[in-house]
Protein backbone atom coordinates (compact mmCIF):
# COMPACT_ATOMS: atom_id res chain seq x y z
CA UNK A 1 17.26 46.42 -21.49
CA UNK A 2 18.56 50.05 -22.60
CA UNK A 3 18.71 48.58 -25.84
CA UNK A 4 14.97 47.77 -26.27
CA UNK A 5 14.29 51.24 -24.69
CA UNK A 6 16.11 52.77 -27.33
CA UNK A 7 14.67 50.60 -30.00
CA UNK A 8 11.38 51.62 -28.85
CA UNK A 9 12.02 54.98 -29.10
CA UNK A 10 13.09 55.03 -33.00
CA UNK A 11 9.66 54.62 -34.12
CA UNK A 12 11.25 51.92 -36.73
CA UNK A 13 8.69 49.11 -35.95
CA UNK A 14 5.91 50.00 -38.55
CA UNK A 15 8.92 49.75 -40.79
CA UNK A 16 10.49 46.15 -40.05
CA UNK A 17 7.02 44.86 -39.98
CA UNK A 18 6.80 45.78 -43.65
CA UNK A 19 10.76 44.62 -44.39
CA UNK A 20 9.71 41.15 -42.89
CA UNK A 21 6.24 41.23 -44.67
CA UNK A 22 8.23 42.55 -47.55
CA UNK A 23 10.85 39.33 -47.32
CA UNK A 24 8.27 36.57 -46.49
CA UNK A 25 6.30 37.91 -50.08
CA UNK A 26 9.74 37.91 -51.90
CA UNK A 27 10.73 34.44 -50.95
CA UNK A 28 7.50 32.79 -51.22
CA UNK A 29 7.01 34.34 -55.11
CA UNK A 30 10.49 33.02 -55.11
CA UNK A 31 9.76 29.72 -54.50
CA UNK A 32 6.55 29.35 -55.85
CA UNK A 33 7.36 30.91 -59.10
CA UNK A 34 11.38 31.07 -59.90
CA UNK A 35 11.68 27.41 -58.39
CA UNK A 36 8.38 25.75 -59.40
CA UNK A 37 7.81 24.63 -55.82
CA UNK A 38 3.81 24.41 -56.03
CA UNK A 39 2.39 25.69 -52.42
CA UNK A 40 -0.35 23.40 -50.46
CA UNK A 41 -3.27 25.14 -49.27
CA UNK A 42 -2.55 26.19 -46.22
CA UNK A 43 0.45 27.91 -48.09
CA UNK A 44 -1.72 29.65 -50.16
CA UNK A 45 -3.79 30.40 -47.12
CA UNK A 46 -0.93 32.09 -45.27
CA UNK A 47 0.00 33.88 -48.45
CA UNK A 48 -3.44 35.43 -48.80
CA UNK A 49 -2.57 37.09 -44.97
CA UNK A 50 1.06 37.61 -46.43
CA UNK A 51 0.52 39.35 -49.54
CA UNK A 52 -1.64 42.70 -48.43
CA UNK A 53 0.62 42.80 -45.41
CA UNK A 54 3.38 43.89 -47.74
CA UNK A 55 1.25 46.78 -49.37
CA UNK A 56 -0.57 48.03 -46.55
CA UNK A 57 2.65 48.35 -44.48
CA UNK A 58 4.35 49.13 -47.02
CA UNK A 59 2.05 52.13 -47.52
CA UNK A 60 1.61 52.78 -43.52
CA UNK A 61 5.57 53.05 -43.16
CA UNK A 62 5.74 55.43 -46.55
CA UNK A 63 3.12 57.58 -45.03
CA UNK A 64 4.79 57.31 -41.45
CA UNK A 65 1.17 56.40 -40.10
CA UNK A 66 1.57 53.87 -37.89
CA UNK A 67 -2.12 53.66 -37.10
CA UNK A 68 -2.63 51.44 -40.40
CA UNK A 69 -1.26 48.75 -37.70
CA UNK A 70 -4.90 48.71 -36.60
CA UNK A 71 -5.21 47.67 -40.17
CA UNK A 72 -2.78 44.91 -40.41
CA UNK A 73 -3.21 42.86 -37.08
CA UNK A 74 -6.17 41.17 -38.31
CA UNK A 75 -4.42 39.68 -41.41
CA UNK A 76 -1.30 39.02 -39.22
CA UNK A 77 -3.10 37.18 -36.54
CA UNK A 78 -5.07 34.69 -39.68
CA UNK A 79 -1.42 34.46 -40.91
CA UNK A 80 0.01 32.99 -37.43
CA UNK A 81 -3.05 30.73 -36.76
CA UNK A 82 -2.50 29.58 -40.53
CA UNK A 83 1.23 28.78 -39.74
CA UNK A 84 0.99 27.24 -36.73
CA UNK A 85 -1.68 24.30 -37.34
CA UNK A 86 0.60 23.76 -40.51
CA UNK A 87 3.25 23.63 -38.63
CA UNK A 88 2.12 20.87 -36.21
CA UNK A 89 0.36 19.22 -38.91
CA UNK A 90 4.31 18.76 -39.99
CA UNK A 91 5.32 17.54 -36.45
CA UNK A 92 2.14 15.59 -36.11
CA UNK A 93 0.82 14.26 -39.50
CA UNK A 94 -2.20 12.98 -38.10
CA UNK A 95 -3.78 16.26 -37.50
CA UNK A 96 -4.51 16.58 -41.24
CA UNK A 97 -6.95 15.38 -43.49
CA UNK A 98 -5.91 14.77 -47.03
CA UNK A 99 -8.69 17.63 -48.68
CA UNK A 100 -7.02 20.25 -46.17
CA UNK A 101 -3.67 20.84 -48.32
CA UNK A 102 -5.29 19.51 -52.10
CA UNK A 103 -5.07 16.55 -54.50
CA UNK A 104 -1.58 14.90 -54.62
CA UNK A 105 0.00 17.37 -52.15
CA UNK A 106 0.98 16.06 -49.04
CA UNK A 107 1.79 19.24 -46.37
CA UNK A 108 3.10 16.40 -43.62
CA UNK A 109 6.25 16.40 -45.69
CA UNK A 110 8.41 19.36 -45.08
CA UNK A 111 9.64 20.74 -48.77
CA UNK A 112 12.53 23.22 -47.29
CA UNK A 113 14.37 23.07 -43.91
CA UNK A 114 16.67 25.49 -42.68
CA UNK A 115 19.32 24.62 -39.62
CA UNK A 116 17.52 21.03 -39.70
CA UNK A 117 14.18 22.09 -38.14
CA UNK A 118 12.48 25.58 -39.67
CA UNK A 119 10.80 24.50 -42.48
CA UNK A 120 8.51 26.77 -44.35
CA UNK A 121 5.40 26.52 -42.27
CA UNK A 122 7.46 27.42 -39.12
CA UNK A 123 9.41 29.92 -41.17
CA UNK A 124 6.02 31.66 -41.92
CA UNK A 125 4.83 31.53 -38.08
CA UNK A 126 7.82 32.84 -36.90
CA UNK A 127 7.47 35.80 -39.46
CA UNK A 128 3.73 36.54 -38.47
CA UNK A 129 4.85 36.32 -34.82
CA UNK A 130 7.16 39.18 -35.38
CA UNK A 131 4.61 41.25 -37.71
CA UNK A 132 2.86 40.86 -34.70
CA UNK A 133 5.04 42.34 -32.21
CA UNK A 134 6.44 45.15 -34.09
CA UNK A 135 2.77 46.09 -35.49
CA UNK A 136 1.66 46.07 -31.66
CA UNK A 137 4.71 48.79 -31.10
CA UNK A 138 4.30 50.46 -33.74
CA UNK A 139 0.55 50.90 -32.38
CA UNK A 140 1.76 51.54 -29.15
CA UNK A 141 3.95 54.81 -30.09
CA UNK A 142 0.70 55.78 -31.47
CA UNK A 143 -0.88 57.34 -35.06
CA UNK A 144 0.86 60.07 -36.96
CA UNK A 145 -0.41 63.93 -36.05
């Protein structure tokens, strides 16, 4: 518990939000354009909530203002709801309709897996999940003077 106390105290959340927003943009360009992996919608979706995340806290942490978190939940909070019906629409392929992810795509079938069960959907929750926290720390150590 002294641990998180300590953590808390560094002020370093504004800045892992933007390393993790930072990483999730790197490996999704990654993908997408180094390995030709073409995203579905709802990728492109969550990478629309991804993207700005990596500038604005990129700019926030830069400028030590952690009030840009204000900023930045909205897009983080799209990006988990995003992530998470994609995600069950992988565990449960009956929640999708063939227009949500485009024409010959089919988002039921998981394209990378990692340990066996995170695929990218899940990847991308768990990422927006932890924007989330450390954006809601970061706001709670309050704005730069």
């Amino acid at each position: 518990m002294k641990l998180i106390k300590n953590f808390l105290h560094l002020d370093l959340a504004l800045y892992l939000a933007w390393t993790v927003a930072l990483s999730g943009t790197v490996l999704s360009l990654y993908f997408g354009e180094i390995l030709g992996i073409e995203p579905c919608n709802l990728c492109w979706y969550q990478r629309i909530c991804l993207f700005p995340l990596a500038i604005i806290l990129g700019i926030g942490a830069y400028r030590d203002d952690r009030g840009i978190a204000l900023y930045a939940l909205p897009l983080a909070v799209m990006g988990v709801l995003f992530a998470l019906y994609h995600t069950l629409g992988q565990w449960i392929p009956s929640l999708f309709r063939s227009s949500v992810c485009g024409h010959g795509q089919d988002c039921g079938i998981p394209v990378f897996t990692l340990f066996g069960f995170i695929n990218f959907p899940l990847l991308s929750a768990l990422g927006f999940v932890l924007i989330l926290i450390l954006l809601l720390l970061a706001r709670k150590n309050g704005t730069k003077k």
